[in-house]
Each structure stands twice: as structure tokens, then as C-alpha cells.
N, C-alpha and C. Protein backbone atom coordinates (compact mmCIF):
# COMPACT_ATOMS: atom_id res chain seq x y z
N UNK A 1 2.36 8.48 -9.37
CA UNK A 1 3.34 7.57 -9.96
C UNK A 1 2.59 6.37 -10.53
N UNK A 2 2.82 6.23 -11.87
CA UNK A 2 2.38 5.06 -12.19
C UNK A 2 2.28 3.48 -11.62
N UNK A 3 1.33 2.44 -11.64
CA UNK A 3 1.60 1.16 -10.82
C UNK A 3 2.61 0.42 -11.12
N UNK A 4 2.89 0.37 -12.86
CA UNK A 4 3.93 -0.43 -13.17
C UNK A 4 5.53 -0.21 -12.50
N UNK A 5 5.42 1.80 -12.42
CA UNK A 5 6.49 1.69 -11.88
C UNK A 5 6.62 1.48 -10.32
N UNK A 6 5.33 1.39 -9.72
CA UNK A 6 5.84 1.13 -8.50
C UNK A 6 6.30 -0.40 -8.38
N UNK A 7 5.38 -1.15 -8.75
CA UNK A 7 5.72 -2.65 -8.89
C UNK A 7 6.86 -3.26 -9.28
N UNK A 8 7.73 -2.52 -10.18
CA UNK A 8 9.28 -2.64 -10.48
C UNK A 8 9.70 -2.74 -9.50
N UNK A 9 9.55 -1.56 -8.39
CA UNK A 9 10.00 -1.25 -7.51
C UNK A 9 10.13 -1.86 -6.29
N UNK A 10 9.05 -2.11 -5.97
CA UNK A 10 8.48 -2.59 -4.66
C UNK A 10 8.47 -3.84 -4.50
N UNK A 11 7.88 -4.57 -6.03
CA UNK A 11 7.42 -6.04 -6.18
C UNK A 11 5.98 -5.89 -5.99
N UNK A 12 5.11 -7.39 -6.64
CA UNK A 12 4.00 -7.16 -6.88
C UNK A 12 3.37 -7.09 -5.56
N UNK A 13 3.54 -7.82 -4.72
CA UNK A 13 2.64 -7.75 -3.55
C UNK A 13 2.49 -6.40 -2.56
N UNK A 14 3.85 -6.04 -2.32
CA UNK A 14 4.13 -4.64 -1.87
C UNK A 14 3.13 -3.60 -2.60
N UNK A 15 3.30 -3.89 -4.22
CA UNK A 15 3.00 -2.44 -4.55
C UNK A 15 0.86 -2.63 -4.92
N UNK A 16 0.53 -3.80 -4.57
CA UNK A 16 -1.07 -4.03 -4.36
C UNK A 16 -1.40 -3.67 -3.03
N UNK A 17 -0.46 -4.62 -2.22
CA UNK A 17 -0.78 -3.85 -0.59
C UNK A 17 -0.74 -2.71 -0.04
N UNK A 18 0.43 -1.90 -0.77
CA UNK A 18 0.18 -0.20 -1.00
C UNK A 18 -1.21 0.48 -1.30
N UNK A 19 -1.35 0.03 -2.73
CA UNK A 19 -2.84 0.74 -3.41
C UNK A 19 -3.99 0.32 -2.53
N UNK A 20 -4.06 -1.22 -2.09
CA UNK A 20 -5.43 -1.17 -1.40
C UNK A 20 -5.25 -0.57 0.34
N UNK A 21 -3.84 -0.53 0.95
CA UNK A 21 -4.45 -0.31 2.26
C UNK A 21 -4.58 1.99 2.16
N UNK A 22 -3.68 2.06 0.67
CA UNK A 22 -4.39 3.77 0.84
C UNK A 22 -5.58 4.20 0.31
N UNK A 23 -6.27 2.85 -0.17
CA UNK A 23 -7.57 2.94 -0.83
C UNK A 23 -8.43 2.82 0.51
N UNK A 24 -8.61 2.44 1.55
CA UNK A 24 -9.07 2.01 2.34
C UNK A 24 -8.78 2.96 3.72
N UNK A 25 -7.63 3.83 3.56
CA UNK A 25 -7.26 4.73 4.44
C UNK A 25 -7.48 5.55 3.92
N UNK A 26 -8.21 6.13 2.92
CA UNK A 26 -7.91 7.40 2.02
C UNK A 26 -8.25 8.74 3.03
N UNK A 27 -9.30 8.33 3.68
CA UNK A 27 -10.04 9.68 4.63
C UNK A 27 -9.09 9.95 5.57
N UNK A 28 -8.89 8.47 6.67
CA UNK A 28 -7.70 8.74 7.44
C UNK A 28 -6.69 9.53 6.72
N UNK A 29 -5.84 9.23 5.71
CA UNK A 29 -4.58 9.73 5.19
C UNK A 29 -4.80 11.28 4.68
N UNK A 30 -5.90 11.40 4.40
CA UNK A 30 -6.52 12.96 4.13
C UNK A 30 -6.45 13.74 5.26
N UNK A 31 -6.92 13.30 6.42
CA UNK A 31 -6.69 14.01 7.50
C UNK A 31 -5.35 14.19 8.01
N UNK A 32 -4.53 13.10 8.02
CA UNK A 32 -3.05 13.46 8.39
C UNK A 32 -2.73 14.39 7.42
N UNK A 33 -2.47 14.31 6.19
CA UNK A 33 -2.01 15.15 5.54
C UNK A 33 -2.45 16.89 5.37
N UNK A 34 -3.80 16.75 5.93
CA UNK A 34 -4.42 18.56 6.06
C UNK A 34 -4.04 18.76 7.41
N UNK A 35 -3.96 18.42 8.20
CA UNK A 35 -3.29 18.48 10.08
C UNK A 35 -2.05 19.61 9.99
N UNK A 36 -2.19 20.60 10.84
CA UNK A 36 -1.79 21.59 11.02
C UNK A 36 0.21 21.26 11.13
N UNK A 37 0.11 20.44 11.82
CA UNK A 37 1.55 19.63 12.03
C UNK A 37 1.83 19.09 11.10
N UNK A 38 1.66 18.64 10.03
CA UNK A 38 2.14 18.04 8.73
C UNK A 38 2.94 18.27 8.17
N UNK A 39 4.19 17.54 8.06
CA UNK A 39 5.18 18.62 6.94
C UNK A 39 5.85 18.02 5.53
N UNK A 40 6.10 18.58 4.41
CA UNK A 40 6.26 18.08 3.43
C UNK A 40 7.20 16.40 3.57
N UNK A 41 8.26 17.06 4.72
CA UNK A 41 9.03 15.97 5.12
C UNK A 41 8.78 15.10 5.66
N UNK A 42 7.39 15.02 6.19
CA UNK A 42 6.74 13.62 6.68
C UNK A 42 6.71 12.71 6.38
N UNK A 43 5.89 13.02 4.69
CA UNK A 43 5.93 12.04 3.60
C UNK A 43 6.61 10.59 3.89
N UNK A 44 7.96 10.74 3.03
CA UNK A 44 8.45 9.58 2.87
C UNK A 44 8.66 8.63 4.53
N UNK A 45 8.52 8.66 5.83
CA UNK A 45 8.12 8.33 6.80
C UNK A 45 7.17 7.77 6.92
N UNK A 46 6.04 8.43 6.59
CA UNK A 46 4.32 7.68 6.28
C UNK A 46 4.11 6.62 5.58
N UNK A 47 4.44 6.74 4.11
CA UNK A 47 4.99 6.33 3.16
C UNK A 47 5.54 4.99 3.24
N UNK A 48 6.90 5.05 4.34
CA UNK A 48 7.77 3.57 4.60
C UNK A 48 6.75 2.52 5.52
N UNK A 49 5.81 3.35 6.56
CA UNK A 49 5.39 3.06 7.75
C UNK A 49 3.93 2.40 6.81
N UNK A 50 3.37 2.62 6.22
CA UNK A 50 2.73 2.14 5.23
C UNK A 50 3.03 1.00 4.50
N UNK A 51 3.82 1.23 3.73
CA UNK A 51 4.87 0.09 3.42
C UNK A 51 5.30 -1.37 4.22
N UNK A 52 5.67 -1.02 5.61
CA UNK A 52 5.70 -2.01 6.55
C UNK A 52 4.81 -3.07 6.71
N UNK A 53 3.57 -2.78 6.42
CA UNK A 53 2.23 -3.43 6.73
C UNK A 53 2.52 -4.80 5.91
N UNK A 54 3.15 -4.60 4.73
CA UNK A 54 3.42 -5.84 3.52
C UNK A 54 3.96 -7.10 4.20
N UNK A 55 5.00 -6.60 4.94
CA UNK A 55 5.58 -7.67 5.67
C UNK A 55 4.84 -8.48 6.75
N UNK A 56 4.18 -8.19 7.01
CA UNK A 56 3.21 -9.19 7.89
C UNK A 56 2.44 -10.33 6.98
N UNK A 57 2.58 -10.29 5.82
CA UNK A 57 2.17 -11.56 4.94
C UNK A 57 3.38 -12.41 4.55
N UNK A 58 3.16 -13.84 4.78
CA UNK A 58 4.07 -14.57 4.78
C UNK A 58 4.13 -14.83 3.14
N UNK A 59 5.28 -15.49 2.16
CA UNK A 59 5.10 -15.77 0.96
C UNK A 59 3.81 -16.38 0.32
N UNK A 60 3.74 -17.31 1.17
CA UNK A 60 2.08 -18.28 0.63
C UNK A 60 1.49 -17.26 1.31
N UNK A 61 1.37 -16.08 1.80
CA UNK A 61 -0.06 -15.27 1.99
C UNK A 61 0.35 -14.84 0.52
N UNK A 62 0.76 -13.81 0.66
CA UNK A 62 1.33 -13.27 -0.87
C UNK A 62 0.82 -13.83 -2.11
N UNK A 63 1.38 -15.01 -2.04
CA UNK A 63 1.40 -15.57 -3.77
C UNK A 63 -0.39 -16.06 -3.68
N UNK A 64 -0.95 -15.88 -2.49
CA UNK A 64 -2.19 -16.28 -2.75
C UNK A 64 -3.00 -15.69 -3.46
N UNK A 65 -2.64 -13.91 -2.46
CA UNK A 65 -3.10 -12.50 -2.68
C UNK A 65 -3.24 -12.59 -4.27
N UNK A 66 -2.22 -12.41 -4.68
CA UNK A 66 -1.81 -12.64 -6.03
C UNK A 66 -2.36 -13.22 -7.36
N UNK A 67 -2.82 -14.24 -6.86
CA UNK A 67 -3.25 -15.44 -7.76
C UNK A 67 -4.62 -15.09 -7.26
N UNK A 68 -5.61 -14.79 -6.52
CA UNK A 68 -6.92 -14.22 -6.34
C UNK A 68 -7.60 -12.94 -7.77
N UNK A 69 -8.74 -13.26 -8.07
CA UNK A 69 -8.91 -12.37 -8.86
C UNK A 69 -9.11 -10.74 -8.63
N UNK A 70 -8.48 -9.58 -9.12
CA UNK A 70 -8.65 -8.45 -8.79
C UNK A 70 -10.12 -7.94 -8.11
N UNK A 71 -10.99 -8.41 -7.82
CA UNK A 71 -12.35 -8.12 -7.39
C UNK A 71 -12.82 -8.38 -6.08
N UNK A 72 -11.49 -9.77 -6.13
CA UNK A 72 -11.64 -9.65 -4.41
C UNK A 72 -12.59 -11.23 -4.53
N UNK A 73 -13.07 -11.83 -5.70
CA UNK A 73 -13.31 -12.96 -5.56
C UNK A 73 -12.85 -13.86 -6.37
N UNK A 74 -12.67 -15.25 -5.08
CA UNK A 74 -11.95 -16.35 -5.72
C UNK A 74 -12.90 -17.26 -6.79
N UNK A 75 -12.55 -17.82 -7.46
CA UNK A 75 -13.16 -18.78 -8.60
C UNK A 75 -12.27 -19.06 -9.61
């Protein structure tokens, strides 16, 4: 799915905190998803539970996130 449309969606912070914490889980999330127990219907569960993580940043974390340059450094 494209970013723009997730960001419609989600809002900007949600849908950055998405991309970097599955950028950063990618191996973990590879393994859940090849796991013998896995089921298509998991998904959107994982997905929300993932999602959740956003909320632990308060607005001024957020709008900081935000206003930081994509590289990860400030200047």
C-alpha cells in the first residue's frame, strides 16, 4: 500500500511509526509470519497491535518526530 495512502489514513505520525518500527522488526515479523501457526487472519491483529505502539508518544513527541529530518538527524 502506498505511504500517502496510509498517511491519509492513519495520520502522519502513525503512518512513520508504522514504516520505521516494521523496518526495524522486519526479521522478527518474517518469522511470525513463516510460523507454522500463522494464519491469514492474524494479519489485521498484528497489524492493530503494531499500530498501538504510536500512542505512547505524546503530541510534542510527535510533532517533534515530525519536524526532525528524515535521516534521523537534527540540524
Amino acid at each position: 500500500m502506498p505511504q500517502d495512502s496510509n498517511q491519509s489514513r492513519l495520520g502522519p505520525f502513525p503512518a512513520l511509526y508504522l514504516q520505521r518500527v516494521t523496518q526495524e522488526l522486519s526479521e522478527d515479523l518474517d518469522k511470525i509470519r513463516n510460523a507454522d501457526d500463522f494464519k491469514a487472519d492474524s494479519v489485521p491483529f498484528l497489524v492493530h497491535a503494531l499500530q498501538q505502539g504510536a500512542h505512547q508518544f505524546s503530541s510534542a513527541q510527535q510533532n517533534a518526530v515530525l519536524k526532525t529530518p528524515s535521516d534521523g538527524r537534527q540540524g
